[in-house]
Protein backbone atom coordinates (compact mmCIF):
# COMPACT_ATOMS: atom_id res chain seq x y z
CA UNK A 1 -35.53 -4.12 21.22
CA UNK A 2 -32.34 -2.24 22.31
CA UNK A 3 -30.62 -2.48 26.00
CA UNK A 4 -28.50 -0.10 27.72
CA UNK A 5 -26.15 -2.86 28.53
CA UNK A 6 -23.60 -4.25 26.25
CA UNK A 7 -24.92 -7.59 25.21
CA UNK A 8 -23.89 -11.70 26.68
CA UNK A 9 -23.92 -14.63 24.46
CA UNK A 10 -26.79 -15.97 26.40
CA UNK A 11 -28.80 -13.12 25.93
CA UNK A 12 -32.01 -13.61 24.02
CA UNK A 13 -31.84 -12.52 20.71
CA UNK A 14 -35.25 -10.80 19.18
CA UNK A 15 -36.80 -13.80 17.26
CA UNK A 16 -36.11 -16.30 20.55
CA UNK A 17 -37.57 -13.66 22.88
CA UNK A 18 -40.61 -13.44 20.77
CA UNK A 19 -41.22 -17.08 21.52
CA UNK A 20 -41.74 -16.98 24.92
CA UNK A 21 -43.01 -13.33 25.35
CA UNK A 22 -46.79 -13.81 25.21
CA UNK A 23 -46.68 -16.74 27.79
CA UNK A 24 -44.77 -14.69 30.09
CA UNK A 25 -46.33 -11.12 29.56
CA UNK A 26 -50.38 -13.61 29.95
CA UNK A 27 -48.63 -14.33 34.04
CA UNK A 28 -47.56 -11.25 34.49
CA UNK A 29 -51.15 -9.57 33.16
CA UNK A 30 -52.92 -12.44 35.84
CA UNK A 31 -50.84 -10.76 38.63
CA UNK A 32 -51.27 -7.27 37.88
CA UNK A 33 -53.58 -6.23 40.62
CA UNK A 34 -54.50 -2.96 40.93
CA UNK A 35 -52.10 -1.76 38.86
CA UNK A 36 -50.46 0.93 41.44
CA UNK A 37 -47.44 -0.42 41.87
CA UNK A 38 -44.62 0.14 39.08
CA UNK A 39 -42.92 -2.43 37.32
CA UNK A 40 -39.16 -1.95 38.02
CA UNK A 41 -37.53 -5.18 35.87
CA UNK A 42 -38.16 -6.29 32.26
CA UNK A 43 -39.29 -10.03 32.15
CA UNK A 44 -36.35 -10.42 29.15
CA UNK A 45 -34.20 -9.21 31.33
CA UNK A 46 -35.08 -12.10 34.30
CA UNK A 47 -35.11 -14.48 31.61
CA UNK A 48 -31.51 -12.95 30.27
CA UNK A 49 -30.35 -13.67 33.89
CA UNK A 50 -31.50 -17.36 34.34
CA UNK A 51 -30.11 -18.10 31.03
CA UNK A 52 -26.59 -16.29 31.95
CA UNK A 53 -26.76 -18.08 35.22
CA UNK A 54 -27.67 -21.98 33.66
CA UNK A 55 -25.14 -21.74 31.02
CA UNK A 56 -21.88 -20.30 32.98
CA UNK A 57 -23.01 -21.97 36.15
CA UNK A 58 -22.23 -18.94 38.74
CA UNK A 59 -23.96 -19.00 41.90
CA UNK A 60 -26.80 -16.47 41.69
CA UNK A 61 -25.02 -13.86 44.17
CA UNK A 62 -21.72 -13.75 41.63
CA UNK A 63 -24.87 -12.47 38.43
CA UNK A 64 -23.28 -9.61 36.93
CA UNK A 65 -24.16 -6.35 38.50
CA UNK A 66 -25.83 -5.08 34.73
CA UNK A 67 -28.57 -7.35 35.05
CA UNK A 68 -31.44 -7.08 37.86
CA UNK A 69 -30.49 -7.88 41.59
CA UNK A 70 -29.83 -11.63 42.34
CA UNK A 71 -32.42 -11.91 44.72
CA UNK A 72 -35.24 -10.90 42.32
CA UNK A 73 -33.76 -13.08 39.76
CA UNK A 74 -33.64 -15.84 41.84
CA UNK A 75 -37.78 -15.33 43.41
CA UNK A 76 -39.02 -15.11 40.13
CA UNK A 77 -36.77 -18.32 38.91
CA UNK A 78 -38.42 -20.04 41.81
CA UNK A 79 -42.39 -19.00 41.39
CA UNK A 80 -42.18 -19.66 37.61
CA UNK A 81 -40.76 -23.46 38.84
CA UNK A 82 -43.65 -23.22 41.39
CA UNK A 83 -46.66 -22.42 39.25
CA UNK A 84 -45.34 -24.55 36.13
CA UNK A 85 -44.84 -21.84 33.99
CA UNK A 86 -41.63 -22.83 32.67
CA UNK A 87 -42.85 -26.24 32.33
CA UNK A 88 -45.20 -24.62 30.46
CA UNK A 89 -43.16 -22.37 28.30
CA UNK A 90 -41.09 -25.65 27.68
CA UNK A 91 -44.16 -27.92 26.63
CA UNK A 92 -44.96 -25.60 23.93
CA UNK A 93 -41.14 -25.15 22.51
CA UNK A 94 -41.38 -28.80 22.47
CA UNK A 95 -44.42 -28.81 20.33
CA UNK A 96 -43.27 -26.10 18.11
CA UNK A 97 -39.74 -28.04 17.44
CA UNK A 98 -41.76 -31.41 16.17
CA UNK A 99 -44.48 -29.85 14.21
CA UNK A 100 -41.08 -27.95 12.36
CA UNK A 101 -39.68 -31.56 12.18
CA UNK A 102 -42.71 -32.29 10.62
CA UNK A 103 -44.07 -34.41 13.53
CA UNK A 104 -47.23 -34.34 15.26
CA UNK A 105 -47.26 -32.10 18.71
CA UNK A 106 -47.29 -34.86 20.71
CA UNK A 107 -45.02 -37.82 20.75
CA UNK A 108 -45.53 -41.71 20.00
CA UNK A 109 -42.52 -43.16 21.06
CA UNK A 110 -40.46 -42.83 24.32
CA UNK A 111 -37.28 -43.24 24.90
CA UNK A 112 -36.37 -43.46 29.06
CA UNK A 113 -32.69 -43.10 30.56
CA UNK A 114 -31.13 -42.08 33.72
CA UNK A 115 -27.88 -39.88 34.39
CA UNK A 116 -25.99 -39.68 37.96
CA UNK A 117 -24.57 -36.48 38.73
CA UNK A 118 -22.23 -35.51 41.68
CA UNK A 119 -23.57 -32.66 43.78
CA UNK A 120 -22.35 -29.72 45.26
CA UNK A 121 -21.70 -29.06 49.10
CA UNK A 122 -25.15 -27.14 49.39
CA UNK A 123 -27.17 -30.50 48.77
CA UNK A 124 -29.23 -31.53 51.79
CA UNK A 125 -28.21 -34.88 52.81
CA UNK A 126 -31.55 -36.40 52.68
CA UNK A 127 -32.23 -35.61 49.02
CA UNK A 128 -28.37 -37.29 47.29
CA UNK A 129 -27.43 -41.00 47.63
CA UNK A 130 -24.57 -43.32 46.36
CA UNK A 131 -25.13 -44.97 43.07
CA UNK A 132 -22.98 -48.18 43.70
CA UNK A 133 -22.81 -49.31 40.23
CA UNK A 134 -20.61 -45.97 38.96
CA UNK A 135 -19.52 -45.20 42.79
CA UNK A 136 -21.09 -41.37 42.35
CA UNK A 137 -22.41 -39.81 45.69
CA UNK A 138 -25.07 -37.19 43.93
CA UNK A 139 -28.47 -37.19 42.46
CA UNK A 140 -29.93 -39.30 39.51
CA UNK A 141 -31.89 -37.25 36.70
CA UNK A 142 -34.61 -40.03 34.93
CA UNK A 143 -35.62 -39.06 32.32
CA UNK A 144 -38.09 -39.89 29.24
CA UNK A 145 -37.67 -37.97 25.37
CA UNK A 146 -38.89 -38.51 22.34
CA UNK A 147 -37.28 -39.72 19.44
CA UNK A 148 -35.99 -35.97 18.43
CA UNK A 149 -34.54 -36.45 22.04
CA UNK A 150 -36.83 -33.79 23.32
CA UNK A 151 -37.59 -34.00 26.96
CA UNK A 152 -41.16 -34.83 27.87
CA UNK A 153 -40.41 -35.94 31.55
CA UNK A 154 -37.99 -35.21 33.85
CA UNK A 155 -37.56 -36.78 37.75
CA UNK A 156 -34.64 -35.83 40.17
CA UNK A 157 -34.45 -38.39 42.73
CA UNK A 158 -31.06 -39.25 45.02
CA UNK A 159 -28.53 -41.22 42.96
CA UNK A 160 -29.57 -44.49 45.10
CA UNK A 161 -32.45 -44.64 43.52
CA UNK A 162 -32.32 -47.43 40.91
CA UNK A 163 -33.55 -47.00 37.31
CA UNK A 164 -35.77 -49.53 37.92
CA UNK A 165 -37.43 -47.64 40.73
CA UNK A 166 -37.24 -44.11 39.19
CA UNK A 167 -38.29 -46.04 35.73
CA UNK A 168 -41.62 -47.15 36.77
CA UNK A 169 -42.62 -43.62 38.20
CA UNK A 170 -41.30 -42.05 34.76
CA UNK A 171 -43.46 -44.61 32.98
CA UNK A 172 -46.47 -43.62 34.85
CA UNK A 173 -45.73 -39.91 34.27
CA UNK A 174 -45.10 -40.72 30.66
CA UNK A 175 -49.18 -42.55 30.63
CA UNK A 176 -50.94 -39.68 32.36
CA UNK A 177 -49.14 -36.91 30.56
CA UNK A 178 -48.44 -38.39 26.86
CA UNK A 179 -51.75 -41.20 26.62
CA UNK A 180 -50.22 -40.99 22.45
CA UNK A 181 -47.06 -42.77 23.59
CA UNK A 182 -47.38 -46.44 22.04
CA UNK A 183 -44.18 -47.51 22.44
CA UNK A 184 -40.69 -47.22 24.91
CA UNK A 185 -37.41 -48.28 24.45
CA UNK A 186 -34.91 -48.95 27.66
CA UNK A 187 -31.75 -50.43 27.93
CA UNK A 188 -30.83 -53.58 30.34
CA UNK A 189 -30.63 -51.68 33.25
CA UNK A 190 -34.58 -51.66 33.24
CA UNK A 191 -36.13 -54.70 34.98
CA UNK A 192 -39.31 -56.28 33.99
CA UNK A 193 -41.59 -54.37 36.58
CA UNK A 194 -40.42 -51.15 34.07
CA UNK A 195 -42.48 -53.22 30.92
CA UNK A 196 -45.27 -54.45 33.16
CA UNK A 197 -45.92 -50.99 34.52
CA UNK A 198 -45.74 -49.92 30.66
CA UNK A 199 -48.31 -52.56 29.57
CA UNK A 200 -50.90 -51.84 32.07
CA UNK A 201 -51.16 -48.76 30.48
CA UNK A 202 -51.00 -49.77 26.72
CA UNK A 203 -47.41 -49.24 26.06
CA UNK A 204 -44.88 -51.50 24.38
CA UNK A 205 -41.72 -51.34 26.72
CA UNK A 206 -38.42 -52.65 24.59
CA UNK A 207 -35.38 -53.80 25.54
CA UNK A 208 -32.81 -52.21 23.24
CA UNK A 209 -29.25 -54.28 24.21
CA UNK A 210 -25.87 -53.74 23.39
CA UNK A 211 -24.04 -56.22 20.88
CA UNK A 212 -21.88 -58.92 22.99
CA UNK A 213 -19.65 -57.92 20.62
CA UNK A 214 -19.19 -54.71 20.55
CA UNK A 215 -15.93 -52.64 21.91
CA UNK A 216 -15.61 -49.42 22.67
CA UNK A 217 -18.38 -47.00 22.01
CA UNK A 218 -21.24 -46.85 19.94
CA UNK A 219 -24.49 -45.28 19.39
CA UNK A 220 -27.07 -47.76 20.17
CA UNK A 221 -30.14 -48.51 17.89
CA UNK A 222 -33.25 -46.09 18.76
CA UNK A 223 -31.42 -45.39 21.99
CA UNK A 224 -28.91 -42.81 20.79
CA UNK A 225 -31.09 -39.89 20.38
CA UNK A 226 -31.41 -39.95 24.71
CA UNK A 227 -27.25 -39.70 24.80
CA UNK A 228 -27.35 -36.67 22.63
CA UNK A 229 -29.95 -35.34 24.77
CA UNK A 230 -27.75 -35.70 28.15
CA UNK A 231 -24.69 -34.11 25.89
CA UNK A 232 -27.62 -31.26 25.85
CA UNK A 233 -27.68 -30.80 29.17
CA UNK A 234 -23.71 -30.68 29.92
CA UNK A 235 -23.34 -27.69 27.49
CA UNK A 236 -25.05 -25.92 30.51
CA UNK A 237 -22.49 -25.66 32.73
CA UNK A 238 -24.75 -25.02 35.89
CA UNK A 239 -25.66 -28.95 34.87
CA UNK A 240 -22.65 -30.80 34.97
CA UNK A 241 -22.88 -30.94 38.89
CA UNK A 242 -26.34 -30.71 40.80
CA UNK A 243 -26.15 -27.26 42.78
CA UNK A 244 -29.65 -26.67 43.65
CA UNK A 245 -30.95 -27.43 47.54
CA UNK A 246 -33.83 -28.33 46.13
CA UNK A 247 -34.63 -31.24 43.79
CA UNK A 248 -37.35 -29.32 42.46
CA UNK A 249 -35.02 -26.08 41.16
CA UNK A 250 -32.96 -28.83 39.65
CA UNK A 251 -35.52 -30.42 37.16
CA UNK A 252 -36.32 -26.37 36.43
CA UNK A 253 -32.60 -25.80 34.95
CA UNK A 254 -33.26 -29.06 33.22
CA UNK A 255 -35.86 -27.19 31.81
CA UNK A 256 -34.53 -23.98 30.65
CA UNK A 257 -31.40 -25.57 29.41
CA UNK A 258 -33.81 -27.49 26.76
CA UNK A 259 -35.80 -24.11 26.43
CA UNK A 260 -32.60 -22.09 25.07
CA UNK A 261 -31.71 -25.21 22.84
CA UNK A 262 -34.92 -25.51 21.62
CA UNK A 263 -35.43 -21.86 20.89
CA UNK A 264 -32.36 -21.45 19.06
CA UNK A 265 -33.67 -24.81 16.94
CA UNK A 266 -36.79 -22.93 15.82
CA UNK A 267 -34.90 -19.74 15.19
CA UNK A 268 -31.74 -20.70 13.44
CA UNK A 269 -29.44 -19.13 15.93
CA UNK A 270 -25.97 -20.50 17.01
CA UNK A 271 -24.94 -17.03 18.35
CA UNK A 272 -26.63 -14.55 20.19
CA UNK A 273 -27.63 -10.78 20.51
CA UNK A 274 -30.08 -8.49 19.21
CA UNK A 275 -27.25 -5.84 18.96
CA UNK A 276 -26.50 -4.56 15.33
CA UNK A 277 -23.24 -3.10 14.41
CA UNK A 278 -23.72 -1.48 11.11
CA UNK A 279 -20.01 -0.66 10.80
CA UNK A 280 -18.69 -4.40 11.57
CA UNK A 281 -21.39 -5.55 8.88
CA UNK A 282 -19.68 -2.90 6.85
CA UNK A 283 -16.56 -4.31 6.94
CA UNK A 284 -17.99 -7.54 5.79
CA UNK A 285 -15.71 -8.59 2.70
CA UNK A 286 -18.82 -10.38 0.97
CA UNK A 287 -17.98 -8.89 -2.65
CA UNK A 288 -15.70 -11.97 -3.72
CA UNK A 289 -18.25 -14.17 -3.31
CA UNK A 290 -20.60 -12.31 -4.88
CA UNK A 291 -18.60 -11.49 -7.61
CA UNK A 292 -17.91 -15.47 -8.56
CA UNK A 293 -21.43 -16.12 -8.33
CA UNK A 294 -21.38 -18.26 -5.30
CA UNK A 295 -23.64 -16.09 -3.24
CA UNK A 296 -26.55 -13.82 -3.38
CA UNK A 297 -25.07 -10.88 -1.40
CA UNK A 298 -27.19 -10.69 1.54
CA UNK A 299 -24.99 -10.61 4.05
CA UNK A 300 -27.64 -11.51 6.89
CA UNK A 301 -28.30 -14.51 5.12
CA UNK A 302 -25.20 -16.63 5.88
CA UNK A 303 -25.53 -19.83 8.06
CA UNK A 304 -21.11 -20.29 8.37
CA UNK A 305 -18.18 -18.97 6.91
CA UNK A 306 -15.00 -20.04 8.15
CA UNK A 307 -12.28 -20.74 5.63
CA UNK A 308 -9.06 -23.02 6.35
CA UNK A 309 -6.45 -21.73 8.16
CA UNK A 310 -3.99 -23.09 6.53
CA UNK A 311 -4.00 -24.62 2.95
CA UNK A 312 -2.21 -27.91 3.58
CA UNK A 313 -4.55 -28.72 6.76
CA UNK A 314 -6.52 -32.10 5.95
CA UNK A 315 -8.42 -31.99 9.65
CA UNK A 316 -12.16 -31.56 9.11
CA UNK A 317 -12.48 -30.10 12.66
CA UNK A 318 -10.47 -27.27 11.86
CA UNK A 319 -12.44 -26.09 8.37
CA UNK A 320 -15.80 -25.01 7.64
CA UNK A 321 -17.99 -24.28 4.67
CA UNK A 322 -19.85 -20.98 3.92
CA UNK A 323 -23.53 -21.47 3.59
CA UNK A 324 -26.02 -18.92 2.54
CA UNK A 325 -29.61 -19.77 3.97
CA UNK A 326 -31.18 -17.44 1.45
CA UNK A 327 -29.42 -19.10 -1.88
CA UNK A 328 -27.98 -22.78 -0.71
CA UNK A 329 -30.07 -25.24 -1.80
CA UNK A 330 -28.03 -27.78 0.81
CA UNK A 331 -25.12 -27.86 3.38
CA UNK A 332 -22.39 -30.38 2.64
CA UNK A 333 -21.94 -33.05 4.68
CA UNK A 334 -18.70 -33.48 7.00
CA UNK A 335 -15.70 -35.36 5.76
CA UNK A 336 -13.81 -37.91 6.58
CA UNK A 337 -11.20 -37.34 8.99
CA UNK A 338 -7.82 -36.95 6.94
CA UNK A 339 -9.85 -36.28 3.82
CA UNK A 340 -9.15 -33.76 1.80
CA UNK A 341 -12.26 -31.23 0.78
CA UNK A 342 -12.01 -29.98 -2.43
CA UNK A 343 -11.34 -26.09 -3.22
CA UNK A 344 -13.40 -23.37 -4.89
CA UNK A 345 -11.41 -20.66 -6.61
CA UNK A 346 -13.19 -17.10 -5.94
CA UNK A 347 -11.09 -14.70 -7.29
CA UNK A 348 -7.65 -14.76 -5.94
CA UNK A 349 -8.96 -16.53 -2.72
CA UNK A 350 -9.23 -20.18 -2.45
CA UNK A 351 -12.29 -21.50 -0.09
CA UNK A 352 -12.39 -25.01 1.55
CA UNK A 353 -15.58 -26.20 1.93
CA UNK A 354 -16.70 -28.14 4.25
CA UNK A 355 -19.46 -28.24 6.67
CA UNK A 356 -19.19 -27.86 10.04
CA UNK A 357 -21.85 -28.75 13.04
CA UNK A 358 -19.78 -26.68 15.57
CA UNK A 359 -21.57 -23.81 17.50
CA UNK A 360 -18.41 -22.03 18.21
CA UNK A 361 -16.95 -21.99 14.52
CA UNK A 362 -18.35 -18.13 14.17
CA UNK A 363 -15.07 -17.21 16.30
CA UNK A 364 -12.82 -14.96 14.46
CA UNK A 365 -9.36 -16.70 15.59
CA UNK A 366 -9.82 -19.55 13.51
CA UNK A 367 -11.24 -17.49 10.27
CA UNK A 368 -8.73 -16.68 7.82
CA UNK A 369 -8.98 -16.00 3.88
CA UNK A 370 -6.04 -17.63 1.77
CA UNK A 371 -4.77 -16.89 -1.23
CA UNK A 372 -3.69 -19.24 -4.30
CA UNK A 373 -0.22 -18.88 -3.46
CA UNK A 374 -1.00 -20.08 0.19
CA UNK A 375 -0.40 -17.31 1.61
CA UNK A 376 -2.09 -15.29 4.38
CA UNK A 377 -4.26 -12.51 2.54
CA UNK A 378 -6.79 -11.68 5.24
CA UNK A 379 -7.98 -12.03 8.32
CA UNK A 380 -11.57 -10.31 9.77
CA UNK A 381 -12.11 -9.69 13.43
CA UNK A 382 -15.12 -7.86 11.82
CA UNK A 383 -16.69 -11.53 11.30
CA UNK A 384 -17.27 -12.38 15.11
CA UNK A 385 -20.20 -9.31 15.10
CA UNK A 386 -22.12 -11.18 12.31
CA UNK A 387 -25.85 -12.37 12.98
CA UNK A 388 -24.72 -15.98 12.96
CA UNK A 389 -27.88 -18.50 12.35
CA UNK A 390 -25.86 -21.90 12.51
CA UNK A 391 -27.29 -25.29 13.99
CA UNK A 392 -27.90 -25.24 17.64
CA UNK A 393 -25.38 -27.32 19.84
CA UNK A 394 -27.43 -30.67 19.57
């Protein structure tokens, strides 16, 4: 599909749009009426707009003028939250993303949580609170994943709520929705009421607690996957501070912040646009590798390529490995900090390789080709057009 406007990063790319346009285009069929009236915005278009909205986090009247009027944006953000359909459209990413992971649909094992957010100066006073223990005035998000850390419930309550209290409605939530879920794992901040209300309904509530021990920070055991979940959310900047009025709207960008991560999981993307330049892909300098046998040629097929900007650089945060997804049998795995990756000659250019989880290492300032000499041979711009299919963010 092409647009007439020159594409965001949080636009929907092809393969991600394909995921959620039969639920969408099924609503839009059960509202068609008569069929007299003409239909003036493309759905992937209001979904373009939520997205640009829940990852910059503008307020909808500052949505660039190229994509549908704010207002319209905005109604249909709110009906879809009213009739569940993104609930809905989430619930089956969800689904899709375990049975990749090889999992069944439907999760097990729970794994509940809660994160206090300040709020913004729009926030009824009735629906934010104080939470003493980390002195926040805001709202509390509870919240209940699996062990992928895939949301499966969601509450928004006012920051004086206690986990406790918020836990045993998420429990309940967690036994009507998910009856599979045999187990759930808390941490201390969860009283006993939390594992009663989990064993009236056949579910083994654990305590997961922190070593006495222990200083500084570290991922606890079966916990963990919950704390990557809430680093999730804060990628989405219209997250990191609870702007909505109502509570409702809030637990909806909760959901569409997991629905771009998780469509990006089941499509491969890190990057994002269904624009093709053929004369950036052009540009491509691909025949070195090819030439040393180190990758098939298909330049659509490659997952990263960055290359060290500078020879004597032992930082693995800086460096990156190529990876073709049509001819690498595996990625390799992150070094060390301060350990040195080792080099593949290809031709006259020397490549460090090393893998790298980062979303944003597609950018073209820190890509750089260097020859055996260690010194500067070329640099691309070209690279930052290429159909980048990385890891998501989480």
């Amino acid at each position: 599909m092409s647009t007439r406007r020159r594409a965001y990063r949080t636009d929907l790319s092809d393969a991600r749009w394909a995921l959620i346009e039969p639920m969408l285009l099924a609503w839009r069929a059960q509202r068609a009426g008569l069929g007299i009236a003409k239909i003036q915005h493309e759905l992937r278009e209001i979904v373009n707009a939520i997205l640009y909205v829940n990852r910059t986090g503008i307020a909808w009247e500052y949505l660039p003028h190229d994509f549908p009027p704010y207002k319209t944006v905005h109604g249909y953000f709110a009906l879809w939250e009213k009739e569940g359909i993104t609930e809905a459209i989430h619930d089956a990413l969800r689904g899709k993303v375990r049975q990749a992971a090889g999992r069944s649909p439907e999760p097990t094992a729970a794994i509940l949580d809660a994160q206090t957010v300040k709020t913004s100066g729009n926030v009824p006073e009735h629906s934010q609170g104080i939470d003493a223990g980390k002195k926040i005035k805001g709202r509390k998000r509870h919240v209940a994943t699996d062990v992928l850390g895939l949301l499966f419930v969601v509450l928004v309550t006012a920051a004086s709520v206690q986990d406790t209290t918020g836990g045993r409605v998420v429990m309940e939530q967690v036994a009507r929705q998910h009856p599979t879920v045999a187990v759930a794992w808390v941490d201390s901040g969860y009283k006993q009421s939390v594992i009663d209300v989990g064993a009236q309904h056949g579910i083994d509530v654990q305590v997961v607690t922190k070593d006495p021990q222990q200083r500084g920070f570290k991922p606890q055991r079966k916990r963990w996957a919950v704390e990557r979940t809430f680093g999730w959310l804060m990628l989405h900047r219209r997250l990191a501070r609870d702007y909505e009025t109502n509570p409702r709207r809030s637990r909806a960008m909760i959901h569409w912040a997991m629905i771009d991560n998780m469509s990006r999981r089941l499509t491969g993307e890190s990057t994002l646009s269904w624009r093709y330049d053929a004369g950036a892909h052009a540009a491509t300098p691909v025949a070195p590798l090819v030439e040393s046998g180190l990758h098939c040629g298909d330049p659509f097929a490659y997952r990263a390529v960055v290359l060290d900007e500078s020879p004597r650089s032992s930082r693995a945060g800086s460096i990156a490995a190529w990876r073709c997804c049509a001819c690498a049998a595996s990625r390799s795995g992150r070094p060390a900090r301060r350990e040195r990756a080792p080099l593949r000659p290809v031709g006259r250019v020397r490549i460090r390789c090393v893998a790298r989880e980062s979303p944003r290492s597609w950018r073209a300032g820190s890509i750089a080709a260097w020859s055996g000499r260690g010194r500067l041979c070329a640099r691309s711009t070209d690279l930052a057009y290429w159909p980048w299919v990385g890891a998501p963010g989480g």
